[in-house]
Protein backbone atom coordinates (compact mmCIF):
# COMPACT_ATOMS: atom_id res chain seq x y z
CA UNK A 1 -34.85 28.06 28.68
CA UNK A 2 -36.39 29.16 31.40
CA UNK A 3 -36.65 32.56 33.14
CA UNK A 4 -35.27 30.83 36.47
CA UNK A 5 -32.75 28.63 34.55
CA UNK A 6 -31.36 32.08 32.55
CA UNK A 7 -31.23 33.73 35.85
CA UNK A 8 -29.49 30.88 37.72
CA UNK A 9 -27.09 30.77 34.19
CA UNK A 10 -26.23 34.47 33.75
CA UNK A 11 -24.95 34.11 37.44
CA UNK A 12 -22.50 31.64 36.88
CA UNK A 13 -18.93 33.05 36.09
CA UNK A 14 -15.92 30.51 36.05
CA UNK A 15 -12.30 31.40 36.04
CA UNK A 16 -10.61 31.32 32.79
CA UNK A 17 -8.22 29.10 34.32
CA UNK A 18 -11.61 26.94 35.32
CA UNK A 19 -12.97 27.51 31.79
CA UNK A 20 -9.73 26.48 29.67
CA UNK A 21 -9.77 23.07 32.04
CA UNK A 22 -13.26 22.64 31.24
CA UNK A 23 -12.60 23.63 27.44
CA UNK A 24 -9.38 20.74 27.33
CA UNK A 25 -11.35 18.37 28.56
CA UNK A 26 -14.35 18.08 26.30
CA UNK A 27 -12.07 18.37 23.24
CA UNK A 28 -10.00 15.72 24.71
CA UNK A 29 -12.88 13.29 25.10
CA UNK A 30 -13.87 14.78 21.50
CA UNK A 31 -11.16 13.67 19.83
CA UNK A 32 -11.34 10.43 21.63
CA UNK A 33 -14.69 9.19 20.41
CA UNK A 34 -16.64 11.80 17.95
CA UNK A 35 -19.73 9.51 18.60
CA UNK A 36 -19.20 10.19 22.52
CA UNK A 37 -21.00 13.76 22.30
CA UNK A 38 -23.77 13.58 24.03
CA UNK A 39 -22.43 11.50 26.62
CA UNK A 40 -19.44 14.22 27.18
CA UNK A 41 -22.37 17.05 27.74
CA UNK A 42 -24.43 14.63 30.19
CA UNK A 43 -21.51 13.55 32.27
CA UNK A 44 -20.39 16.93 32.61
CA UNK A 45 -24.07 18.48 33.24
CA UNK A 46 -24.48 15.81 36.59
CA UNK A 47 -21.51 16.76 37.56
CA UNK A 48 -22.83 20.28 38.17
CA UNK A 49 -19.95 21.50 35.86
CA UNK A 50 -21.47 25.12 33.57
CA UNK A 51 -20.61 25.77 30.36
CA UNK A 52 -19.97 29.39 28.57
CA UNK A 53 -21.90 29.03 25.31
CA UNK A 54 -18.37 29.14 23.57
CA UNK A 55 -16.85 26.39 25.37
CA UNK A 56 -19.81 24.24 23.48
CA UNK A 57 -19.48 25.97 20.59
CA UNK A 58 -16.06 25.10 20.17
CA UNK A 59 -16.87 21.66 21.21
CA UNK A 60 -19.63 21.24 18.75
CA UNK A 61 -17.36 22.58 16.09
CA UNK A 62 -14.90 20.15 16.31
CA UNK A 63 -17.26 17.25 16.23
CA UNK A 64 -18.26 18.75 13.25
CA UNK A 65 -15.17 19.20 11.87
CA UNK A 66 -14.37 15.53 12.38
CA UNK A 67 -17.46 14.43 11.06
CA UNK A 68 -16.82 16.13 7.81
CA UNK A 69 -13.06 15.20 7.68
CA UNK A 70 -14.23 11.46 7.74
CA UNK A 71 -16.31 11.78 4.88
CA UNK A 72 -13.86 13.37 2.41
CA UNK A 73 -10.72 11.98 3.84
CA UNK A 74 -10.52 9.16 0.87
CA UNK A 75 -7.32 6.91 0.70
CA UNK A 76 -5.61 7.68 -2.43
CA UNK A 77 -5.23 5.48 -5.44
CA UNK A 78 -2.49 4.06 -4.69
CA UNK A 79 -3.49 3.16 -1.10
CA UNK A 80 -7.14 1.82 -1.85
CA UNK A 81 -4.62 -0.23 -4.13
CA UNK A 82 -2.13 -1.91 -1.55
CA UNK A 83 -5.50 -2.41 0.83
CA UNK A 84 -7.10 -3.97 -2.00
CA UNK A 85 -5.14 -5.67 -4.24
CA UNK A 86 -1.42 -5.26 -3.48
CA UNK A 87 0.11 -7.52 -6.02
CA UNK A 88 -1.62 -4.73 -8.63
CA UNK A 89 -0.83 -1.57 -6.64
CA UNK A 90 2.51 -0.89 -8.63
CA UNK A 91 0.39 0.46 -11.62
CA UNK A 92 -0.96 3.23 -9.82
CA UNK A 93 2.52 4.23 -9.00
CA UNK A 94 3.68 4.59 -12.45
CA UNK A 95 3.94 7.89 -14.26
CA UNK A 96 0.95 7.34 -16.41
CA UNK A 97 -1.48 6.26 -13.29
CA UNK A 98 -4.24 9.24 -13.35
CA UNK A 99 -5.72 10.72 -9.71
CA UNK A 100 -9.46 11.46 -10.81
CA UNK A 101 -10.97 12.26 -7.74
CA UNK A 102 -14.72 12.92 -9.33
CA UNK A 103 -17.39 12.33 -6.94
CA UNK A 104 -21.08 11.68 -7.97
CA UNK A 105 -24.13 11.20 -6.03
CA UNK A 106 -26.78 9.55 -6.73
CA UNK A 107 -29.49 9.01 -4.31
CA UNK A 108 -28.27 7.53 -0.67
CA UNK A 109 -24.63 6.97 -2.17
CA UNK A 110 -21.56 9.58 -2.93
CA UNK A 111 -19.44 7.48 -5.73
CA UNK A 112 -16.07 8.77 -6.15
CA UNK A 113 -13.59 7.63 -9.22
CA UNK A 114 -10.55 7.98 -7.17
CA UNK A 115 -7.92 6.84 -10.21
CA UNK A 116 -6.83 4.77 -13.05
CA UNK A 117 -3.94 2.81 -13.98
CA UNK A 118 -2.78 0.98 -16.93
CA UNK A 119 -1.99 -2.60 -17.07
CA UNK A 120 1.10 -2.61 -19.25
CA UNK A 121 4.61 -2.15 -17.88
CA UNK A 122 3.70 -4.54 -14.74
CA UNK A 123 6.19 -6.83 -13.90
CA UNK A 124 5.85 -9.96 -11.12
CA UNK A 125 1.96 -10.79 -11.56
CA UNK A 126 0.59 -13.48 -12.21
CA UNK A 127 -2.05 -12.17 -14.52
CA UNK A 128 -1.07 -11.14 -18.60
CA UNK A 129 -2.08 -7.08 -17.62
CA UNK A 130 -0.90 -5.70 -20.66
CA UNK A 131 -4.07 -4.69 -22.07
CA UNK A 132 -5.92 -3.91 -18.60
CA UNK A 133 -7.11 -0.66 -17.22
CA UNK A 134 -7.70 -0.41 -13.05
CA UNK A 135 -9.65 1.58 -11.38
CA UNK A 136 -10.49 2.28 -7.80
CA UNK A 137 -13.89 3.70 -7.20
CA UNK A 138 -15.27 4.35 -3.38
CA UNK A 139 -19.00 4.56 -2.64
CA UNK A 140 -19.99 6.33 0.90
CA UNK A 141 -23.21 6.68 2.40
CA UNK A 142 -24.34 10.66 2.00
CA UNK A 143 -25.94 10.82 5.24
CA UNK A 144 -22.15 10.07 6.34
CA UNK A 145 -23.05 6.61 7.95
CA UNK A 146 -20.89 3.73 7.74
CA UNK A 147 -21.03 1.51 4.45
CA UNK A 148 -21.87 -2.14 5.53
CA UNK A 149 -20.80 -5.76 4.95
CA UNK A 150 -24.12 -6.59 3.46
CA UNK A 151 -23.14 -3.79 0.67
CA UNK A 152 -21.06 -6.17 -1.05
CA UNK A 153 -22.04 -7.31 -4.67
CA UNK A 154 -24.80 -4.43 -4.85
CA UNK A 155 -21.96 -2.33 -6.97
CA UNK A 156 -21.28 -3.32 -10.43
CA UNK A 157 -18.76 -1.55 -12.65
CA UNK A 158 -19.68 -1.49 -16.18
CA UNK A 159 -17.13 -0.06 -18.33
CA UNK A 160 -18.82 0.93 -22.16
CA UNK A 161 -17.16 1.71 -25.31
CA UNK A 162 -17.89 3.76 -27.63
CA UNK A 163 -20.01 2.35 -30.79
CA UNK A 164 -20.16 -1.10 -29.06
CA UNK A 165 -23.82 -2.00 -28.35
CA UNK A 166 -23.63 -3.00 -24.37
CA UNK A 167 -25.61 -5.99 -25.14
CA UNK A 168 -23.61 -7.12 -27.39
CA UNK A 169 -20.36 -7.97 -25.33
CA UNK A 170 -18.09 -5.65 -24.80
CA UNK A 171 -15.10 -6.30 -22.18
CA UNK A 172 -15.33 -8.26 -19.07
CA UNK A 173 -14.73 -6.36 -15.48
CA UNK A 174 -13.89 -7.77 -12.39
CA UNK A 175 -11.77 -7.10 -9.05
CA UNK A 176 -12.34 -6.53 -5.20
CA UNK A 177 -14.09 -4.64 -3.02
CA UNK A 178 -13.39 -4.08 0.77
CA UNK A 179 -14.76 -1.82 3.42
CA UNK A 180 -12.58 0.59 5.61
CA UNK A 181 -13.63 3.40 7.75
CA UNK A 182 -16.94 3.22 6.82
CA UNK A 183 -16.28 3.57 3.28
CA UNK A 184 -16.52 0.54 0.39
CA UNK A 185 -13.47 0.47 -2.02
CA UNK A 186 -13.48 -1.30 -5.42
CA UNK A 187 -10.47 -2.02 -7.58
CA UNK A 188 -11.69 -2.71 -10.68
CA UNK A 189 -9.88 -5.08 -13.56
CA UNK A 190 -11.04 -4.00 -17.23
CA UNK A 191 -9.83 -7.10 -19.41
CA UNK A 192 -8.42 -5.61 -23.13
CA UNK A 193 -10.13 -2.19 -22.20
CA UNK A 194 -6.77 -0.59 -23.74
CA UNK A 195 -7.22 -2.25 -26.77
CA UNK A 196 -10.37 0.88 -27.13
CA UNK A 197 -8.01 3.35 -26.31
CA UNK A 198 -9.21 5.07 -29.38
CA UNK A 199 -12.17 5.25 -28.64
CA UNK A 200 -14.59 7.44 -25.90
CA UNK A 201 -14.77 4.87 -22.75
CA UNK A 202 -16.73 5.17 -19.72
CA UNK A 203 -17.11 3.23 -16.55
CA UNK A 204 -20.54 2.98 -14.86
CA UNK A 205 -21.71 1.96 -11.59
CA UNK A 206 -24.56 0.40 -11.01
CA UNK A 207 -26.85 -1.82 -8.64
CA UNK A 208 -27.39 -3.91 -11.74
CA UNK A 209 -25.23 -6.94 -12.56
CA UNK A 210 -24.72 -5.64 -16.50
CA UNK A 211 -26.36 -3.26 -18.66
CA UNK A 212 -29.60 -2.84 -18.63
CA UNK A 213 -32.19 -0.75 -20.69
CA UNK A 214 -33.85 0.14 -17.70
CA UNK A 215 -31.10 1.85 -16.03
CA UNK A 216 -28.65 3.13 -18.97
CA UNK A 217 -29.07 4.18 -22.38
CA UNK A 218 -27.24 3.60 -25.43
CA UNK A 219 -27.82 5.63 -28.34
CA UNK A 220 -27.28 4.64 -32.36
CA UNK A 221 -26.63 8.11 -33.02
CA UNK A 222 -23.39 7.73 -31.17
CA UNK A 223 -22.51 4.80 -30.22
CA UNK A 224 -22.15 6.50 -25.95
CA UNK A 225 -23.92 5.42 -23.25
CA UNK A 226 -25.70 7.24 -20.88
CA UNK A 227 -27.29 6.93 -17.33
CA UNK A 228 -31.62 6.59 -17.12
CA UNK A 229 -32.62 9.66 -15.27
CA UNK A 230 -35.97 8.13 -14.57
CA UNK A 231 -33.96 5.15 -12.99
CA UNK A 232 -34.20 5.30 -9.32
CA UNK A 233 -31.50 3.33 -8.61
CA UNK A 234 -28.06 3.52 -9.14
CA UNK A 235 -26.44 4.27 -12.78
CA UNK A 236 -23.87 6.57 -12.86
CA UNK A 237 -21.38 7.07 -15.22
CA UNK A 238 -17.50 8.77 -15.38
CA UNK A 239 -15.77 9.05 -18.12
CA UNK A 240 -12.24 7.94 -18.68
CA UNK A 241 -9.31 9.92 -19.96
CA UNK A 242 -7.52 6.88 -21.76
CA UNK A 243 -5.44 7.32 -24.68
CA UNK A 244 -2.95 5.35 -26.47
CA UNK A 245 0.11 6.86 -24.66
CA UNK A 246 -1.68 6.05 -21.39
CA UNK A 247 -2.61 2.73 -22.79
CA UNK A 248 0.76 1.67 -23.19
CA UNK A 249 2.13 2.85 -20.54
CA UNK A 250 4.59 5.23 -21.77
């Protein structure tokens, strides 16, 4: 800033009256449309309107604030659920349904394992779910931009069990994946993974279609499977808390 401009600034004095209008309004228009920030500052700047630095401060705070909120606020399990797949969304509100909440990231993408659910005890679908596990896993941009349409199909959940060789065979996944607010959901169906429940089970989540050398590794010694750190795409891996209690559903 200037010498003139400082001058001309350190002059200025408004009312508190004046200043609490002033104040209302830009967190009103805030709160209105977060993306709107510059514009607020501009309009009010031609207007001939001056700002005390904690007027903006406040202002710029609460953008912040918001921006932060909308990349944390996750819908729960249940909720990614009924926007997902509602037919299935009972499971995650029985007793044995698990809230996870683990977040990895992993180049441009935060992956969060929001929950499981087990399959048994459903009643009124139309698919045999006894021996399924769900899960509901959300992937956000870390820069905090909005996830994208043309995102779908580039996340593949992979679920491993212990001592089976990926390639191999192992169980088949599928489900759905939507986008809201800016961030991509995915229930995922585990066909028979509760059959394994004695075993150590982990889901992956990958940009490749099925396992692949290149981007996990599976190790003899122990039958687990773990992410490539050399891969530079996306292979990460959470591990599952299933038993046979939560298997069953009881």
């Amino acid at each position: 800033m200037s010498n003139d401009i400082k001058k001309a600034w350190d002059k200025i004095s408004p009312s508190e009256a004046a200043a609490d209008r002033m104040q209302n309004q830009i967190l009103e228009s805030v709160r209105a449309s977060p993306q709107n920030e510059r514009k607020v500052f501009a309009m009010n700047i031609s207007l001939g309107r001056k700002l005390k630095a904690a007027v903006v401060a406040v202002a710029v705070l609460c953008v912040c604030t918001l921006t932060v909120y909308a990349a944390v606020a996750l819908l729960t399990a249940e909720q990614a659920a009924e926007f997902l797949w509602p037919e299935l969304a009972q499971a995650f509100r029985q007793p044995e349904a698990i809230e996870i909440n683990k977040t990895q990231v992993d180049g441009a993408y935060n992956i969060t394992l929001i929950g499981i659910a087990p399959g048994a005890g459903l009643t009124g679908v139309d698919i045999a779910a006894k021996d399924h596990i769900f899960a509901i896993v959300a992937v956000q941009k870390s820069d905090g931009s909005a996830m994208k349409e043309d995102a779908f199909g580039q996340f593949h959940p992979i679920p491993f069990i212990q001592g089976q060789k990926p390639w191999q065979g192992g169980v088949d996944s599928a489900g759905v994946v939507k986008i809201k607010d800016g961030v991509l959901y995915l229930f995922v169906d585990c066909e028979d993974l509760a059959l394994f429940s004695d075993k150590a089970i982990t889901l992956g989540v990958s940009d490749i279609f099925c396992f692949d050398e290149v981007s996990y590794t599976y190790h003899e010694s122990t039958g687990l499977v773990t992410p490539n750190e050399e891969y530079a795409g996306v292979n990460v891996l959470f591990s599952l808390p299933i038993d046979a209690s939560f298997a069953k559903g009881r």
